[in-house]
Protein backbone atom coordinates (compact mmCIF):
# COMPACT_ATOMS: atom_id res chain seq x y z
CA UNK A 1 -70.45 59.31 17.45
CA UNK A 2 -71.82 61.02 14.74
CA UNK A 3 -69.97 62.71 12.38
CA UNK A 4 -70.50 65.94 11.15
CA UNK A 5 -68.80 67.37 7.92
CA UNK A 6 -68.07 71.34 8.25
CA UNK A 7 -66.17 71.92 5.17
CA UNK A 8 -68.02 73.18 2.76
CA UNK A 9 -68.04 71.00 -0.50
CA UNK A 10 -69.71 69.00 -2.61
CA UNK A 11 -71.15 65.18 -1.77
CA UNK A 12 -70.05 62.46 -3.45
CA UNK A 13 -73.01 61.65 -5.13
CA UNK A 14 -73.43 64.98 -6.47
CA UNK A 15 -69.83 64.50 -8.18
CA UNK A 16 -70.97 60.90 -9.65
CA UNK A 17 -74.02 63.08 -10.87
CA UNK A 18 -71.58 65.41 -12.41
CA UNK A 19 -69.09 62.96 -13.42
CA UNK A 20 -72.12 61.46 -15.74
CA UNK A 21 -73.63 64.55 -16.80
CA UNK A 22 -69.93 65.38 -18.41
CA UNK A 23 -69.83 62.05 -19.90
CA UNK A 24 -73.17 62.35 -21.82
CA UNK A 25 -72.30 66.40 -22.90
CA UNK A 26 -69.48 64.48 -24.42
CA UNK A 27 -70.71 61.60 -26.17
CA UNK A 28 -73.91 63.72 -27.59
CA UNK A 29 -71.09 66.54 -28.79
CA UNK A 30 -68.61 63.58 -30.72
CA UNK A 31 -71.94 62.28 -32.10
CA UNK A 32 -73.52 65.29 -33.22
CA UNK A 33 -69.36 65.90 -34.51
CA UNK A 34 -69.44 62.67 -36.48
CA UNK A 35 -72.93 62.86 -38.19
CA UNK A 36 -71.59 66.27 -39.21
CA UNK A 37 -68.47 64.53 -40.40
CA UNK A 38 -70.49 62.04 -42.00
CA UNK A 39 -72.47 64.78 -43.39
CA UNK A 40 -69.77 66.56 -45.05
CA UNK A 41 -68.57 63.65 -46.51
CA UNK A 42 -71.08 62.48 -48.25
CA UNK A 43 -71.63 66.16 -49.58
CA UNK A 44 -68.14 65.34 -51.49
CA UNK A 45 -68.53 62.52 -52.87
CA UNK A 46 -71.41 63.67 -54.35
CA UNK A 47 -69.98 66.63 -55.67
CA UNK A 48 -66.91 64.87 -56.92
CA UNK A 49 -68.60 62.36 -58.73
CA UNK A 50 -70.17 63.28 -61.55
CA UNK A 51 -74.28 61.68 -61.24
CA UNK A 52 -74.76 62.04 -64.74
CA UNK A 53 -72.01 59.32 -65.09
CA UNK A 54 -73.70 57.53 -62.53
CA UNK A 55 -76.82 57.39 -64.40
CA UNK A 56 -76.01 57.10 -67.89
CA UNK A 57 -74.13 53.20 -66.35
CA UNK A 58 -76.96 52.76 -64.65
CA UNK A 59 -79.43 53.27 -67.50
CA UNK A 60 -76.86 50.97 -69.60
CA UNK A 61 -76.76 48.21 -67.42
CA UNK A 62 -80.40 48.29 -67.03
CA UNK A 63 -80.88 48.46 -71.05
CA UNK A 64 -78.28 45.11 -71.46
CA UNK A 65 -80.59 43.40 -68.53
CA UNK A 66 -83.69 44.19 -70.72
CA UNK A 67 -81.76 43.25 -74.01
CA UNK A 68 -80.79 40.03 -72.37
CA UNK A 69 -84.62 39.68 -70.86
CA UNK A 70 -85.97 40.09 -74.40
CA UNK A 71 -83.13 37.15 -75.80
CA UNK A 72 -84.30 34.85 -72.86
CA UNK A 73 -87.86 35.07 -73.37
CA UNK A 74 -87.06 34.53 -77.47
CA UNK A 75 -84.99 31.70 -76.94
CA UNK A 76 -87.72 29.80 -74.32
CA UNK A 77 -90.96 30.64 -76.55
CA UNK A 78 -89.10 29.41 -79.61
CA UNK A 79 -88.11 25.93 -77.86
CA UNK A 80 -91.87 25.71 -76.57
CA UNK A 81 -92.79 26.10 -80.06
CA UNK A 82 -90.55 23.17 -81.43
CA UNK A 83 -91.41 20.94 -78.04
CA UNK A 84 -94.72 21.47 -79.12
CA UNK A 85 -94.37 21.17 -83.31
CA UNK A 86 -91.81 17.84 -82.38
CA UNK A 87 -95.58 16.67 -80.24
CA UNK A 88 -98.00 17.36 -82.87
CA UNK A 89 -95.72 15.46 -85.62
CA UNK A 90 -95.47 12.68 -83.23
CA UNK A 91 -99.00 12.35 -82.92
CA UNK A 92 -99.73 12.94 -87.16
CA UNK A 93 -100.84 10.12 -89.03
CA UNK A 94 -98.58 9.16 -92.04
CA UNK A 95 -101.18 9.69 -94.41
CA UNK A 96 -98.85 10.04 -97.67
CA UNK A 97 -97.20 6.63 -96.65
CA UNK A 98 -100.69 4.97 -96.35
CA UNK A 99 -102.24 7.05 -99.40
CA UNK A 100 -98.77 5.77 -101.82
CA UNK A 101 -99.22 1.98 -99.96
CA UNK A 102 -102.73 2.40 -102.08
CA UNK A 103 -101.50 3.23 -105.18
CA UNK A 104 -98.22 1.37 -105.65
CA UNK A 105 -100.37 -1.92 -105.98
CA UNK A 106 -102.91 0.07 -108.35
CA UNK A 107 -102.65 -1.51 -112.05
CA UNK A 108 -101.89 0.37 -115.09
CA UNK A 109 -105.10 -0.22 -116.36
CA UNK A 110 -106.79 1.35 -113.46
CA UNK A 111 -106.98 5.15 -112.79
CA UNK A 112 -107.77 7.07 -109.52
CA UNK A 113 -110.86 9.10 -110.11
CA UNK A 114 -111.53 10.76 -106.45
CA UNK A 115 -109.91 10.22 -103.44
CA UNK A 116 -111.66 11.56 -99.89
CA UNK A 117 -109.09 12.32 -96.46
CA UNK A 118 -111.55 13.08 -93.48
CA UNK A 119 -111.12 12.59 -89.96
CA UNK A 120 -108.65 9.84 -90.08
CA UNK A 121 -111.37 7.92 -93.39
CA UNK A 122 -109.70 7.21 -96.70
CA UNK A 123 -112.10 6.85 -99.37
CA UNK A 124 -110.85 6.01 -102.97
CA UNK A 125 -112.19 5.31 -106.12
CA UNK A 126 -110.79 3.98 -109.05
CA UNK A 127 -112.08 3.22 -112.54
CA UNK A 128 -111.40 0.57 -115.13
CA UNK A 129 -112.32 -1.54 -118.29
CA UNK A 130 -111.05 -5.19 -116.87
CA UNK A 131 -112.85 -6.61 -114.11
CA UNK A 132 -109.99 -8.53 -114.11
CA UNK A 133 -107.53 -5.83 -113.05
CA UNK A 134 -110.59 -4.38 -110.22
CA UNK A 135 -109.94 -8.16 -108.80
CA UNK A 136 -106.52 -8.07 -108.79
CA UNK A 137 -106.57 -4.54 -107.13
CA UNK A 138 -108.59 -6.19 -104.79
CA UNK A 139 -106.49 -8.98 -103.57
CA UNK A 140 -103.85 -6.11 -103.25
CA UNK A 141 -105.48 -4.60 -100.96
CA UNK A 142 -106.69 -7.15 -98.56
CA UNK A 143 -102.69 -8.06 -98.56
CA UNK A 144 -101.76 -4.61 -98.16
CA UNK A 145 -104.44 -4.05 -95.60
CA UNK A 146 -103.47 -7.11 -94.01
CA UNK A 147 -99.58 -6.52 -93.27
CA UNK A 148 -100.67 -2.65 -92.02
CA UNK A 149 -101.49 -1.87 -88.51
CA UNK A 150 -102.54 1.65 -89.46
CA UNK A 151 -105.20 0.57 -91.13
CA UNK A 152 -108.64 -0.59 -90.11
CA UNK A 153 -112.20 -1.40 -91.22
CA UNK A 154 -111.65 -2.11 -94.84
CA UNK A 155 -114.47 -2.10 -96.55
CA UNK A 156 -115.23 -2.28 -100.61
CA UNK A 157 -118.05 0.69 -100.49
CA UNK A 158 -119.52 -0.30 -104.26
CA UNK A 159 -118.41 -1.76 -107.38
CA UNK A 160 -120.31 -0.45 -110.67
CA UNK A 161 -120.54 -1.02 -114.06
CA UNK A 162 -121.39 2.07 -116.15
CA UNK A 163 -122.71 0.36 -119.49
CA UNK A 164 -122.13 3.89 -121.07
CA UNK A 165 -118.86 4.44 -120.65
CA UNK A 166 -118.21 0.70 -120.49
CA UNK A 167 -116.18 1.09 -117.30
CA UNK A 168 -116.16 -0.45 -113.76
CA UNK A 169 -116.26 1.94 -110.76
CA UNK A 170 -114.51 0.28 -107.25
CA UNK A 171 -115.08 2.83 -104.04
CA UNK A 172 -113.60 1.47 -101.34
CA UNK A 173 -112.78 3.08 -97.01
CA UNK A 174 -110.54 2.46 -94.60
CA UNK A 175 -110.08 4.42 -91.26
CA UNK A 176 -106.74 4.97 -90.38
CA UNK A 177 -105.33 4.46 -86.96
C-alpha cells in the first residue's frame, strides 16, 4: 500500500534544512559577537596604555641595541687591527739587531761614515787611518756574518785610500733575509 500523509506539516528534510539554517544564524551571530568583543577590547588596552610610554621603551631599547652595535663593531675592528699589527711584526726584519751586530765589532779607530737600509740591502761604510784596524774589522765580519742566518751575500764593495786625507774608506753589502 501506499501511504499517503494528510496532515498538513512540514517534511523532515525541510526541518534538517531548518535545523542547519538555525545553526549557521547562530554561529555567524557569536562570531560577528566575539570579533566585536575582540574589537572592544583591544580599543582598551589601547586607551589604557599610554603609547607614548610604549614608544619612548621602544626607542630606548633600540638606542642600547645600537650603542651595543657601535661597541661590537669597535671591539672586532680594533682586534683585526692588532691580528694584523702582531702579522706585520712577525714578518719585520730585525734590522736594529743586525745594524748593532755591525757595529759592536767596529774598532775605536774606525768611524761609520754612511750607512744605506733598502729593500732588505745594508750598505756601510766606515773610515780609518790603520789598515790594520780595516783588517781586523774585516775578520769581524766574516765571523759575524758567518754565525748569522739573517744575513746573506757579503760582499766588501771597495776599499780606498784617500792620500789627502790619509784615510782608508771600507764599503761593504749584505742582504738581509
Amino acid at each position: 500500500m501506499n501511504e499517503i500523509n494528510l496532515a498538513p506539516g512540514r517534511s523532515v528534510e525541510v526541518e534538517n534544512q531548518f535545523k542547519q539554517q538555525k545553526i549557521v544564524k547562530i554561529l555567524a551571530l557569536c562570531s560577528i559577537i566575539c570579533v566585536g568583543l575582540i574589537s572592544i577590547i583591544f580599543f582598551a588596552i589601547t586607551l589604557l596604555l599610554p603609547i607614548n610610554a610604549v614608544k619612548n621603551s621602544q626607542n630606548q631599547t633600540l638606542q642600547g641595541i645600537s650603542q651595543l652595535h657601535q661597541r661590537i663593531v669597535t671591539v672586532v675592528l680594533t682586534q683585526d687591527r692588532v691580528h694584523n699589527i702582531q702579522i706585520l711584526l712577525n714578518k719585520r726584519k730585525d734590522y736594529p739587531q743586525i745594524v748593532n751586530q755591525f757595529m759592536t765589532i767596529l774598532p775605536s779607530d774606525l768611524t761609520v761614515t754612511q750607512m744605506i737600509l733598502d729593500n732588505g740591502s745594508l750598505s756601510i761604510t766606515v773610515t780609518g787611518a790603520s789598515l790594520m784596524s780595516m783588517n781586523d774589522y774585516i775578520n769581524g765580519l766574516i765571523d759575524s756574518v758567518n754565525k748569522n742566518s739573517k744575513i746573506s751575500n757579503f760582499s766588501i764593495q771597495s776599499l780606498v785610500y784617500n792620500s789627502d786625507l790619509s784615510v782608508y774608506r771600507l764599503t761593504f753589502q749584505a742582504d738581509i733575509l
